[in-house]
PDB file of N, CA and C in Angstrom:
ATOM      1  N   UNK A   1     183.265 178.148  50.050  1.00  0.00           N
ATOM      2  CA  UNK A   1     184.606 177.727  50.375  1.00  0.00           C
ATOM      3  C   UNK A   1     184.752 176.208  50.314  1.00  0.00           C
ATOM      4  N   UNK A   2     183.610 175.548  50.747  1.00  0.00           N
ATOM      5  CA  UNK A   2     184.131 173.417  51.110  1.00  0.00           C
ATOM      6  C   UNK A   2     183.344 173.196  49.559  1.00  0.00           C
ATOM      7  N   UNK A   3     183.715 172.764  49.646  1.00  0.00           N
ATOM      8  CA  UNK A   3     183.668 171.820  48.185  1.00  0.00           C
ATOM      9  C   UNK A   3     181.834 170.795  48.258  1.00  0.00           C
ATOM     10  N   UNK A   4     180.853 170.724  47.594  1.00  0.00           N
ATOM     11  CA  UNK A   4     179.545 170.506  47.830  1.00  0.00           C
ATOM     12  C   UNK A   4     179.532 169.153  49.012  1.00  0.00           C
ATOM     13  N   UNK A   5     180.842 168.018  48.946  1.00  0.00           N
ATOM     14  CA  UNK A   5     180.690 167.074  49.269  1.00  0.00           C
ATOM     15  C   UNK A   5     181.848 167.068  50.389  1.00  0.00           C
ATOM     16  N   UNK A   6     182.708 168.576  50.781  1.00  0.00           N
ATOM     17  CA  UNK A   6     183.658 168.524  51.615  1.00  0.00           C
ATOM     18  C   UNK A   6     183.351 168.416  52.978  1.00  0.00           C
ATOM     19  N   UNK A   7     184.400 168.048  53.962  1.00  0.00           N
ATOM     20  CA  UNK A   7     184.007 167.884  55.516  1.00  0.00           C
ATOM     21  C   UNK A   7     184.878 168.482  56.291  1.00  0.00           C
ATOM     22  N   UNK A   8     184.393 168.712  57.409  1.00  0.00           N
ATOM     23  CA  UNK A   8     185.297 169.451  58.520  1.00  0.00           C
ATOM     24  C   UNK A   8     185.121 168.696  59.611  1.00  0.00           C
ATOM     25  N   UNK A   9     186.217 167.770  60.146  1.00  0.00           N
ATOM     26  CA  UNK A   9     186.285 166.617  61.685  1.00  0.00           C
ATOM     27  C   UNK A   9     187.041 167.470  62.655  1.00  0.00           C
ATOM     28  N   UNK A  10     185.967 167.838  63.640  1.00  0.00           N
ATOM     29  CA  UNK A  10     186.557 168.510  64.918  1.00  0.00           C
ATOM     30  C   UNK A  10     186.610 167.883  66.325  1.00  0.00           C
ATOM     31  N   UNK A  11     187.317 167.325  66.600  1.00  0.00           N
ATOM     32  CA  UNK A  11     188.640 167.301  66.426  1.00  0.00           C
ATOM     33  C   UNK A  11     188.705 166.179  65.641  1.00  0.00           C
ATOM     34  N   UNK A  12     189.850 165.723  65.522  1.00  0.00           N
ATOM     35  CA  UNK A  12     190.129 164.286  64.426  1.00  0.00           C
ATOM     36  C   UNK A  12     189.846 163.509  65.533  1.00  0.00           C
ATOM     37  N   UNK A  13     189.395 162.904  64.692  1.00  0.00           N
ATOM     38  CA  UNK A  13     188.528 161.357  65.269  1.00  0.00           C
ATOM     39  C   UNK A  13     187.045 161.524  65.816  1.00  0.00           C
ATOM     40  N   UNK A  14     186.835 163.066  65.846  1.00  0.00           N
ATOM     41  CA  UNK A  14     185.328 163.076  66.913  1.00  0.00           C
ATOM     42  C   UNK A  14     184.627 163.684  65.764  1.00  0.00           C
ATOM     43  N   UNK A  15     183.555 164.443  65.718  1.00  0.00           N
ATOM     44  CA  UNK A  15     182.481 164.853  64.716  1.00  0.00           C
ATOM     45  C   UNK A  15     182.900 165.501  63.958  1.00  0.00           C
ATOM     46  N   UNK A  16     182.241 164.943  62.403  1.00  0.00           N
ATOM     47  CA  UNK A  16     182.825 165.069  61.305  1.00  0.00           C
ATOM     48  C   UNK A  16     181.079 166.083  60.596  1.00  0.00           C
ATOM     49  N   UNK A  17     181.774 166.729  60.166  1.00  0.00           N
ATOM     50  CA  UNK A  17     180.312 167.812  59.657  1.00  0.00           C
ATOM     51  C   UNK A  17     180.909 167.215  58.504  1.00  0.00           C
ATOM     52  N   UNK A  18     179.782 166.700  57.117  1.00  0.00           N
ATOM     53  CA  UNK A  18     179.669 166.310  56.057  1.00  0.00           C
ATOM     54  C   UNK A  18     178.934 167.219  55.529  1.00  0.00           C
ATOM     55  N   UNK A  19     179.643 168.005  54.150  1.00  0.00           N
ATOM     56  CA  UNK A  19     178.661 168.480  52.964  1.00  0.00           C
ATOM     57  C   UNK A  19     178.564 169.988  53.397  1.00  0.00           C
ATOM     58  N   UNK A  20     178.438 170.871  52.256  1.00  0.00           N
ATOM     59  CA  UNK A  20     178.296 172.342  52.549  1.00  0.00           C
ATOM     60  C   UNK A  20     177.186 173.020  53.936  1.00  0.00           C
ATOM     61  N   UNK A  21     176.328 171.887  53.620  1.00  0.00           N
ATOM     62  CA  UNK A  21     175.032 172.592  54.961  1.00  0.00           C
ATOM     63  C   UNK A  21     175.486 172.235  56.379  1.00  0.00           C
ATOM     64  N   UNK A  22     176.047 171.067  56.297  1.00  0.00           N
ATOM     65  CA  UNK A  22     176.644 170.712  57.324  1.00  0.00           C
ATOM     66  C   UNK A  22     178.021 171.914  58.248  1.00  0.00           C
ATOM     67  N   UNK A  23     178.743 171.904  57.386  1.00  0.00           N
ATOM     68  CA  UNK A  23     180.419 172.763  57.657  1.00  0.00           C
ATOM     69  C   UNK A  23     179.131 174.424  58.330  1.00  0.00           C
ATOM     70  N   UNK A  24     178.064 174.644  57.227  1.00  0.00           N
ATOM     71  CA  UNK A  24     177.993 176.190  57.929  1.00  0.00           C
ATOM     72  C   UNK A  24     177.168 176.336  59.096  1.00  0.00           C
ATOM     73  N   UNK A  25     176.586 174.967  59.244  1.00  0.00           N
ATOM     74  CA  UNK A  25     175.899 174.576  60.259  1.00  0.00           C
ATOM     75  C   UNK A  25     176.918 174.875  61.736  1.00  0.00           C
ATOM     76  N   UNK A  26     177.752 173.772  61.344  1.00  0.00           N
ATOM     77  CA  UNK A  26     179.329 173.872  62.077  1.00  0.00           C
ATOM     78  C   UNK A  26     179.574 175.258  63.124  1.00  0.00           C
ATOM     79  N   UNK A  27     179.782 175.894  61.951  1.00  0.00           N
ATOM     80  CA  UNK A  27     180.222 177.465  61.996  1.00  0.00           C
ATOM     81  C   UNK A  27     179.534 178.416  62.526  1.00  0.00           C
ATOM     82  N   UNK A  28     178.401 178.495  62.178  1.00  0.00           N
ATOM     83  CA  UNK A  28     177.271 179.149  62.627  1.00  0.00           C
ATOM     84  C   UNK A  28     177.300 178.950  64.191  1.00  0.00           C
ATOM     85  N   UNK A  29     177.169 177.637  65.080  1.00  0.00           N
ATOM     86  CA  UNK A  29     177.330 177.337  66.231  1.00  0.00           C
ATOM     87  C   UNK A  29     178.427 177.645  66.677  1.00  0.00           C
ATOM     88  N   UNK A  30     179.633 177.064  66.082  1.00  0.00           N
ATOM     89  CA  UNK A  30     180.953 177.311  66.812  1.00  0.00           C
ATOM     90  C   UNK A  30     181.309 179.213  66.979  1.00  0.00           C
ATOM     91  N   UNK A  31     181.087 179.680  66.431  1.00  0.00           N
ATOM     92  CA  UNK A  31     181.436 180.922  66.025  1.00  0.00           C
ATOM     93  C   UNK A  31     180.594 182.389  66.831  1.00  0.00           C
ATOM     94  N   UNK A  32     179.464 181.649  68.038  1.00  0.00           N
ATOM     95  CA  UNK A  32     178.792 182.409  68.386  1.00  0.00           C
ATOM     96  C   UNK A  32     179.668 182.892  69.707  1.00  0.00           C
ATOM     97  N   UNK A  33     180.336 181.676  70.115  1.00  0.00           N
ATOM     98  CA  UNK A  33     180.881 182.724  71.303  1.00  0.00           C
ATOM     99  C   UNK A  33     181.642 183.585  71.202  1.00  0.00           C
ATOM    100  N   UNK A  34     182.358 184.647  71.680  1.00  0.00           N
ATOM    101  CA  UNK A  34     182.990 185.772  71.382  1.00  0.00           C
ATOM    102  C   UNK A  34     184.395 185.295  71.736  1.00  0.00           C
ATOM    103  N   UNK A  35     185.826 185.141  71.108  1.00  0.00           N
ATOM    104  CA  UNK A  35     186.974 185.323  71.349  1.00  0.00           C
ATOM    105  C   UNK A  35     187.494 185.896  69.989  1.00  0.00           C
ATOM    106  N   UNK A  36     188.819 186.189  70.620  1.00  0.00           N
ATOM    107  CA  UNK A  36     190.130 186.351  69.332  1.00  0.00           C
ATOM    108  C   UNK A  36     190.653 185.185  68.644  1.00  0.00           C
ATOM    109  N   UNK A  37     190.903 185.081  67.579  1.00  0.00           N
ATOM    110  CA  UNK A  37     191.718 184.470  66.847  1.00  0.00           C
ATOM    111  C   UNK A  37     193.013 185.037  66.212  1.00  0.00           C
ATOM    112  N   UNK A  38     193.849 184.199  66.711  1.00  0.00           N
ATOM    113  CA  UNK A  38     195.210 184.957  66.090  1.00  0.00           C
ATOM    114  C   UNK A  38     196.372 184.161  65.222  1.00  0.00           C
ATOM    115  N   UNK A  39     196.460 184.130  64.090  1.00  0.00           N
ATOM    116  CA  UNK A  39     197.366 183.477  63.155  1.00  0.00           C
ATOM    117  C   UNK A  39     198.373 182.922  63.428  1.00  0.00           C
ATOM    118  N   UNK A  40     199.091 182.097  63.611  1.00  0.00           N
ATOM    119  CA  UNK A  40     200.333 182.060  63.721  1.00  0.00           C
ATOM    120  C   UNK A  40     201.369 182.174  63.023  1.00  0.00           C
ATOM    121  N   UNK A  41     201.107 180.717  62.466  1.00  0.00           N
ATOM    122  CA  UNK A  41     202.068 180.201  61.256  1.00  0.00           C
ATOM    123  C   UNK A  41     200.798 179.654  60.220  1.00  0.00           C
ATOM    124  N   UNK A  42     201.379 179.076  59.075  1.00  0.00           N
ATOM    125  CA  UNK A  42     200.997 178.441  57.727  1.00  0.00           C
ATOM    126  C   UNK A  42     201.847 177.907  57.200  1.00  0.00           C
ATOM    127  N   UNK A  43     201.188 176.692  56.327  1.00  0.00           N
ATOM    128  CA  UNK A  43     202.334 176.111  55.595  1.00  0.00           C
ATOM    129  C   UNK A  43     201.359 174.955  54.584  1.00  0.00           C
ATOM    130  N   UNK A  44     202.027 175.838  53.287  1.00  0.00           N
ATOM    131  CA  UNK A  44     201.415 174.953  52.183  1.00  0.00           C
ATOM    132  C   UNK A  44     202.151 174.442  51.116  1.00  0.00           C
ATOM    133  N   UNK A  45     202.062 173.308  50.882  1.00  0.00           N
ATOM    134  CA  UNK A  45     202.433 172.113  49.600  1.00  0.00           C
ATOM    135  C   UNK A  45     201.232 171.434  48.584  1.00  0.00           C
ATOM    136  N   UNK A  46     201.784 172.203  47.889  1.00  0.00           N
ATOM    137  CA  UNK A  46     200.828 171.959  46.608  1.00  0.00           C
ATOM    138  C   UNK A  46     199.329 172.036  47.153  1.00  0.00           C
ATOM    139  N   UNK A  47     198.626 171.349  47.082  1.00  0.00           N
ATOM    140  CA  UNK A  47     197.074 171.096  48.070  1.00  0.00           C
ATOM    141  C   UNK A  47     196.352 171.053  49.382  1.00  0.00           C
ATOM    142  N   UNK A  48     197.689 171.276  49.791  1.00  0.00           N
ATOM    143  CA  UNK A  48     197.721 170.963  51.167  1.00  0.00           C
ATOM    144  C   UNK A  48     197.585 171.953  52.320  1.00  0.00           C
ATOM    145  N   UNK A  49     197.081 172.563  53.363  1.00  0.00           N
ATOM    146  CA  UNK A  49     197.478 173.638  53.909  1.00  0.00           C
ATOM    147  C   UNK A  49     197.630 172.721  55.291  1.00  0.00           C
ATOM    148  N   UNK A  50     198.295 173.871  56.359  1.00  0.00           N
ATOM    149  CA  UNK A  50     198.440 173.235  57.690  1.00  0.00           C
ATOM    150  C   UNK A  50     198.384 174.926  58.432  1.00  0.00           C
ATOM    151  N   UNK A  51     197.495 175.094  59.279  1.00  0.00           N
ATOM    152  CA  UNK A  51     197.443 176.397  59.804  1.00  0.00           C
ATOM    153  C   UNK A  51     197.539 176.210  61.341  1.00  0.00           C
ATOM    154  N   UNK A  52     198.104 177.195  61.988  1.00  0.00           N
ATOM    155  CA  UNK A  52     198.348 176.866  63.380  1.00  0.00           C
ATOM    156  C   UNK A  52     197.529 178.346  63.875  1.00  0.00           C
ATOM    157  N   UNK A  53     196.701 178.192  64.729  1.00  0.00           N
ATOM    158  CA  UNK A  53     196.005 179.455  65.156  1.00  0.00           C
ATOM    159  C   UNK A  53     195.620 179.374  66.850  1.00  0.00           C
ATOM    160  N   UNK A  54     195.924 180.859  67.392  1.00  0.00           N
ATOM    161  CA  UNK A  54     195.772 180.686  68.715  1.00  0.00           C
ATOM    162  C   UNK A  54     194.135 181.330  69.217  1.00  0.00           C
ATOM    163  N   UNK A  55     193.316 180.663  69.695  1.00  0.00           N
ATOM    164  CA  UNK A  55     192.553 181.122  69.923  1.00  0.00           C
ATOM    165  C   UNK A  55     192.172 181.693  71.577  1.00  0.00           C
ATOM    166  N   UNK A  56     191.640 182.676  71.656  1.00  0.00           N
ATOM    167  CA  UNK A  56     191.367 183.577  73.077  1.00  0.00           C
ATOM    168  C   UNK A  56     190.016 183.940  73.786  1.00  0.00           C
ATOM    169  N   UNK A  57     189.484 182.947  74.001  1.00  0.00           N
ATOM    170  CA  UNK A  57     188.005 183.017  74.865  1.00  0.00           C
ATOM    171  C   UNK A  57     188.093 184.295  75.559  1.00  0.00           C
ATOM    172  N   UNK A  58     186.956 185.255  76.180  1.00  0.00           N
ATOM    173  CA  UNK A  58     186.813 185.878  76.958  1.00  0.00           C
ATOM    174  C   UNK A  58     187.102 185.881  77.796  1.00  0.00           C
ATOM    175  N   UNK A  59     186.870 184.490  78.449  1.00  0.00           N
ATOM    176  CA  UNK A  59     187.783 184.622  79.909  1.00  0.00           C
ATOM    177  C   UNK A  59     189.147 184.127  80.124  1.00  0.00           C
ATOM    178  N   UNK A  60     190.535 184.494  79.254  1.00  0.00           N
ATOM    179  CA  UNK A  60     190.990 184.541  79.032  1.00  0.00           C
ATOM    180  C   UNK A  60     191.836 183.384  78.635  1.00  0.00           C
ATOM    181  N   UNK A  61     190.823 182.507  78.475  1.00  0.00           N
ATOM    182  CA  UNK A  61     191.766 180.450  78.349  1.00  0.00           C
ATOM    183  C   UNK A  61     192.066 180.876  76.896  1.00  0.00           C
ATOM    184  N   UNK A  62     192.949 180.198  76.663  1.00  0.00           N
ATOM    185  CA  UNK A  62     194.073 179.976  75.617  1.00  0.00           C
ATOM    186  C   UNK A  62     194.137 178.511  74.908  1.00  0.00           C
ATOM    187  N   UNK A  63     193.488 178.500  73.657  1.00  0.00           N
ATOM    188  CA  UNK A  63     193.871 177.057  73.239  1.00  0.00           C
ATOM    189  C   UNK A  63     194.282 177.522  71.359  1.00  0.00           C
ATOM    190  N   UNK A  64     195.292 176.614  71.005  1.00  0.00           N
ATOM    191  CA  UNK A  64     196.397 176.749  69.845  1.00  0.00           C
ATOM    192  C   UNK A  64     195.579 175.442  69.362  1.00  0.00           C
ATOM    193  N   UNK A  65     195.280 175.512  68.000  1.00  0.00           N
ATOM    194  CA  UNK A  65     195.052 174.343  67.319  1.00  0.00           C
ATOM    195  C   UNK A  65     195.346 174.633  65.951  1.00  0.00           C
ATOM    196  N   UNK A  66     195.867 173.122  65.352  1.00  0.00           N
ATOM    197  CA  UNK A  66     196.063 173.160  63.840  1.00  0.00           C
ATOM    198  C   UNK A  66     195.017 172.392  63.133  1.00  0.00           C
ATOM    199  N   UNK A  67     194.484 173.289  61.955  1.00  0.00           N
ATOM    200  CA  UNK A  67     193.521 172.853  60.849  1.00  0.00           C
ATOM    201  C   UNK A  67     194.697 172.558  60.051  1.00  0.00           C
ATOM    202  N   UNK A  68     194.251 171.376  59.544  1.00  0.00           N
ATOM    203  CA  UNK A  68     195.429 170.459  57.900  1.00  0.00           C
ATOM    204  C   UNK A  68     194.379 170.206  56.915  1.00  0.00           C
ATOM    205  N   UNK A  69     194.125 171.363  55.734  1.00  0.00           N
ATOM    206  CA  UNK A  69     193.110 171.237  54.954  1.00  0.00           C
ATOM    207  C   UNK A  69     193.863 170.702  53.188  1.00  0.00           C
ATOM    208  N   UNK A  70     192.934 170.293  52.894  1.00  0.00           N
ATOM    209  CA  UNK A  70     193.001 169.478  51.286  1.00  0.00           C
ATOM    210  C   UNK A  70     192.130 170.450  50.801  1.00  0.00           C
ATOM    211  N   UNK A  71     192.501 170.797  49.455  1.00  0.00           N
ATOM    212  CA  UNK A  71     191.802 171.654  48.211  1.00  0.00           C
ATOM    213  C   UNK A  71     191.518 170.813  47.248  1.00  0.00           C
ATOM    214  N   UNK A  72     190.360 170.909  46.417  1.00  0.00           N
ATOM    215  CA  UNK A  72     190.234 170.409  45.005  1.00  0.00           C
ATOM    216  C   UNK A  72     190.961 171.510  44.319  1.00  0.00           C
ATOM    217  N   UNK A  73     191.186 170.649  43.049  1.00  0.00           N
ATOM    218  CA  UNK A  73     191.480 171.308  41.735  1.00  0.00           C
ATOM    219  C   UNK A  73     191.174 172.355  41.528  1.00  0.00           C
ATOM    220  N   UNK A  74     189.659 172.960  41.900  1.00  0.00           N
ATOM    221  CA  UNK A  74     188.981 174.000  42.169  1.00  0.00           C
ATOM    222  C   UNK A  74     189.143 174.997  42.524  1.00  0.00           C
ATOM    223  N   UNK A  75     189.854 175.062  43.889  1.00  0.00           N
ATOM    224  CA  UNK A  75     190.115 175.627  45.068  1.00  0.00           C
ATOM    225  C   UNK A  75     189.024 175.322  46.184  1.00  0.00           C
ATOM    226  N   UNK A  76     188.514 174.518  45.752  1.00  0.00           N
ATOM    227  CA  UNK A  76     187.331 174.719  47.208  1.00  0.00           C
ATOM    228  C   UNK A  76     188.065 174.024  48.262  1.00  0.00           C
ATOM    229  N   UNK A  77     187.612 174.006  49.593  1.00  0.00           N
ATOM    230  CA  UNK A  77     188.331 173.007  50.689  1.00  0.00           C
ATOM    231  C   UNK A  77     187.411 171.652  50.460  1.00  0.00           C
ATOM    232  N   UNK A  78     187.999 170.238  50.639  1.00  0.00           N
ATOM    233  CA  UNK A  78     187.905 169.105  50.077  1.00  0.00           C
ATOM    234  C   UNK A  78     187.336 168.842  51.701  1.00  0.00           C
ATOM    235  N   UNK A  79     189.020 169.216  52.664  1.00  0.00           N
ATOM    236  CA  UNK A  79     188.521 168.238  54.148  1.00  0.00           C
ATOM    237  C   UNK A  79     189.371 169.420  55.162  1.00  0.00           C
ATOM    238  N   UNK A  80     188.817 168.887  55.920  1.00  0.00           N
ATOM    239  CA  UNK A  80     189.748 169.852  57.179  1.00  0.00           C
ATOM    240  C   UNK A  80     189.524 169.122  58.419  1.00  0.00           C
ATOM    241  N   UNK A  81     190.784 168.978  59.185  1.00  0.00           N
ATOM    242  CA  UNK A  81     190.812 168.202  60.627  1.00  0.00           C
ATOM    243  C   UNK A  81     191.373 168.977  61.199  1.00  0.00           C
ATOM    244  N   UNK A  82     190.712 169.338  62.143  1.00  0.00           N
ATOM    245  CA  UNK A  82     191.552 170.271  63.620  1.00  0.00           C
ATOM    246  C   UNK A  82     192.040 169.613  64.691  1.00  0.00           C
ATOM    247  N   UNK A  83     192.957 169.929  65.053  1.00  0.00           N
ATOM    248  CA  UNK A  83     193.952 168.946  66.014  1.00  0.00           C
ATOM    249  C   UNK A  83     194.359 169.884  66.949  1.00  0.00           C
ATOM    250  N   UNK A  84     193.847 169.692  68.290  1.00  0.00           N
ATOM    251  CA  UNK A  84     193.544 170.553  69.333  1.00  0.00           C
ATOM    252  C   UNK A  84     193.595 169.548  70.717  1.00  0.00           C
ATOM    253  N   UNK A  85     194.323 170.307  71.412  1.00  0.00           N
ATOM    254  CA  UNK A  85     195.044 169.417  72.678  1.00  0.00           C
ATOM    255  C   UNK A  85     193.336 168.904  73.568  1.00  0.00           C
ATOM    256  N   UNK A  86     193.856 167.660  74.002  1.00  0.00           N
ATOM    257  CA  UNK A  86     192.726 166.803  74.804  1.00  0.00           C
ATOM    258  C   UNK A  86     192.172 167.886  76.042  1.00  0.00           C
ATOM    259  N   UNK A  87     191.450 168.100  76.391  1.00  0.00           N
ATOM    260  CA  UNK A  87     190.844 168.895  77.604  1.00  0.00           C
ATOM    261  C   UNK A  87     190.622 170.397  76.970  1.00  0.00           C
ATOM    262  N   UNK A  88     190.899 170.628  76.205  1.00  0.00           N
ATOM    263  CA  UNK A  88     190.313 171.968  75.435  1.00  0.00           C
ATOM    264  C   UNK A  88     188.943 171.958  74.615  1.00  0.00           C
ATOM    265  N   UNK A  89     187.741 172.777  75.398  1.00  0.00           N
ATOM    266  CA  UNK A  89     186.882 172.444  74.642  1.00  0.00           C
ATOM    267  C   UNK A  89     186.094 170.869  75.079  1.00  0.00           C
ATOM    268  N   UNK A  90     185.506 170.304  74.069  1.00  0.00           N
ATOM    269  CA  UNK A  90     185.146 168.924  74.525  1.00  0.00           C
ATOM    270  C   UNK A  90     186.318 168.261  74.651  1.00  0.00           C
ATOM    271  N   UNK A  91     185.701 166.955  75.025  1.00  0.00           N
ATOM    272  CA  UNK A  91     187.309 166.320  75.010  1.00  0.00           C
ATOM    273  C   UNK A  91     187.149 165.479  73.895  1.00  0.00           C
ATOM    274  N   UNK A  92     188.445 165.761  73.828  1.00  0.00           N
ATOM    275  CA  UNK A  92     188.766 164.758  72.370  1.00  0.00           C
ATOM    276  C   UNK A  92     189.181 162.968  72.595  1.00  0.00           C
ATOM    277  N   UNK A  93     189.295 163.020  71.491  1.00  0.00           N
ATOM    278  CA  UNK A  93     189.054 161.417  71.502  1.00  0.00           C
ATOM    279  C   UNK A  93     190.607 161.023  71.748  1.00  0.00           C
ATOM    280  N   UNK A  94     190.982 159.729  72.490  1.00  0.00           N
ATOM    281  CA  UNK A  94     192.233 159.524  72.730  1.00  0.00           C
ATOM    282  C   UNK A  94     192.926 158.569  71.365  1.00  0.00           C
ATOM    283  N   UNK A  95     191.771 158.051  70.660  1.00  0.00           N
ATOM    284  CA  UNK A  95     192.482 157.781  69.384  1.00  0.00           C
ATOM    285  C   UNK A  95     192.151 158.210  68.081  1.00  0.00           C
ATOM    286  N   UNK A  96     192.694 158.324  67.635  1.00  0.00           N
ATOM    287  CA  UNK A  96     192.597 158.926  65.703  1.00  0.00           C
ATOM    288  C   UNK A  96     191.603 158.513  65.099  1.00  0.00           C
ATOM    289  N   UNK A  97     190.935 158.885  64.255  1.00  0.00           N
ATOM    290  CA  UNK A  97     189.996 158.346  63.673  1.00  0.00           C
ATOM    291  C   UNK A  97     190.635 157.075  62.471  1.00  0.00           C
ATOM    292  N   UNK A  98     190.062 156.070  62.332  1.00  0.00           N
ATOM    293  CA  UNK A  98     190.811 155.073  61.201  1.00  0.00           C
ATOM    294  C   UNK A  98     190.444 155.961  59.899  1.00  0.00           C
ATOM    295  N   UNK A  99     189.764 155.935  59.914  1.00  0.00           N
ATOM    296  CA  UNK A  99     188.959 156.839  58.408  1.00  0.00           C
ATOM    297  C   UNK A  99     189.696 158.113  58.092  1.00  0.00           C
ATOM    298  N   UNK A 100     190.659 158.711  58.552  1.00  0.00           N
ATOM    299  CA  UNK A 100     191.410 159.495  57.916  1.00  0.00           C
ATOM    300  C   UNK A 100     192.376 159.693  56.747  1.00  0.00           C
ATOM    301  N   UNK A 101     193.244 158.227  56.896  1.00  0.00           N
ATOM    302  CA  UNK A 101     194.263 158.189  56.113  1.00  0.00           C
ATOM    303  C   UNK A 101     193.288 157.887  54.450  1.00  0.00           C
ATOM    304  N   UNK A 102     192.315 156.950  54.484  1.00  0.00           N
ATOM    305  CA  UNK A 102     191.018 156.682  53.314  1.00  0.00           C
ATOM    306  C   UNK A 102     190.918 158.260  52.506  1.00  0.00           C
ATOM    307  N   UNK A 103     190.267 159.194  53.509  1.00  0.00           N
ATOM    308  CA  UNK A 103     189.876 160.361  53.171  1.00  0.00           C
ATOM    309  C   UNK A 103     190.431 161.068  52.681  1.00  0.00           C
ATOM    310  N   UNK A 104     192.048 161.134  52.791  1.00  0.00           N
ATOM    311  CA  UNK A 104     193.288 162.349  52.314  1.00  0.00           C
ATOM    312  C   UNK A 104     193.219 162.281  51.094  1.00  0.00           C
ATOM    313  N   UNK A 105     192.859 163.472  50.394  1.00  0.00           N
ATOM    314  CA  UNK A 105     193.147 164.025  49.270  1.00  0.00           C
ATOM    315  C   UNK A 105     194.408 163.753  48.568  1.00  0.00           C
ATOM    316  N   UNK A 106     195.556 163.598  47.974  1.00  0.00           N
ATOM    317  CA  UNK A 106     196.655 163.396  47.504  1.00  0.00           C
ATOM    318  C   UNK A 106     197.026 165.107  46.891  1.00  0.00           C
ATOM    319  N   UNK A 107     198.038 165.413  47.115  1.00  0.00           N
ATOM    320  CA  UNK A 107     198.574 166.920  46.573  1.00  0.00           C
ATOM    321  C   UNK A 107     199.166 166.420  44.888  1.00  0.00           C
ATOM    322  N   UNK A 108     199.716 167.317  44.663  1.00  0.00           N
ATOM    323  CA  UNK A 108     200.125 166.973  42.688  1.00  0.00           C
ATOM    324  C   UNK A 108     201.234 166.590  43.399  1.00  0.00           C
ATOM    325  N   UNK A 109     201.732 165.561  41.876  1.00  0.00           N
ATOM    326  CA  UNK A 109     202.834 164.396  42.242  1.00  0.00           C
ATOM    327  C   UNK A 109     203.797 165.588  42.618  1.00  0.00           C
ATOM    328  N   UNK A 110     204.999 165.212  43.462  1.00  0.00           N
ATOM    329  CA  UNK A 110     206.595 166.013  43.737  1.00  0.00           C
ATOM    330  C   UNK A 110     205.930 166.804  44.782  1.00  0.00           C
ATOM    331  N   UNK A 111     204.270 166.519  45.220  1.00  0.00           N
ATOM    332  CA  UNK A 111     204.384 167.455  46.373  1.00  0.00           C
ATOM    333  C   UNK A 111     204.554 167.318  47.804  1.00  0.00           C
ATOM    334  N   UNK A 112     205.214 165.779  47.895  1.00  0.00           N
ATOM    335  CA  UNK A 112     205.400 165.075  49.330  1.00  0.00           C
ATOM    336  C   UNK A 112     206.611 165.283  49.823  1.00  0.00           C
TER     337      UNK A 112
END
């Protein structure tokens, strides 16, 4: 799915998994505890996706976060930042990472 050299920053601004071994590394950990995931919405422009998903721990906490992913040409995923309210999970960082706006992929022209 990520692209050999793609990344996944969870949350934006805090740890950034670099490169395919990295993202399943990611996953592999994040993915062991047991909840629901439930879809919400989506929304895509040209390259771009923005997914809003509610997620449901076992003991019944509730946290909604949006992944905003970039595709190559390819289809593989390029980058992905999850943006997930402060006190959910670790805590997130109170400012943005600078290195984001650098990183954005660009969608095909007319797709802004």
């Amino acid at each position: 799915m990520y692209d050999e050299h793609g990344f996944f920053e969870d949350p934006v601004g805090g740890q950034r998994h670099e490169g395919r071994a990295a993202v399943r590394e990611h996953f592999a950990v994040a993915l062991q505890a047991p909840r629901e995931v439930h879809l919400m919405s989506i929304a895509v422009v040209g390259t771009e996706v923005a997914v809003l998903f509610r997620a449901v721990a076992t003991d019944g906490t509730t946290t909604e976060v949006f992944d905003v992913m970039s595709f190559t040409d390819q289809g593989h995923i390029a980058c992905t930042w999850a943006y997930w309210p402060a006190g959910a999970g670790d805590a997130a960082p109170s400012e943005p990472d600078a290195r984001r706006p650098s990183t954005r992929r660009p969608g095909p022209p007319g797709s802004r």
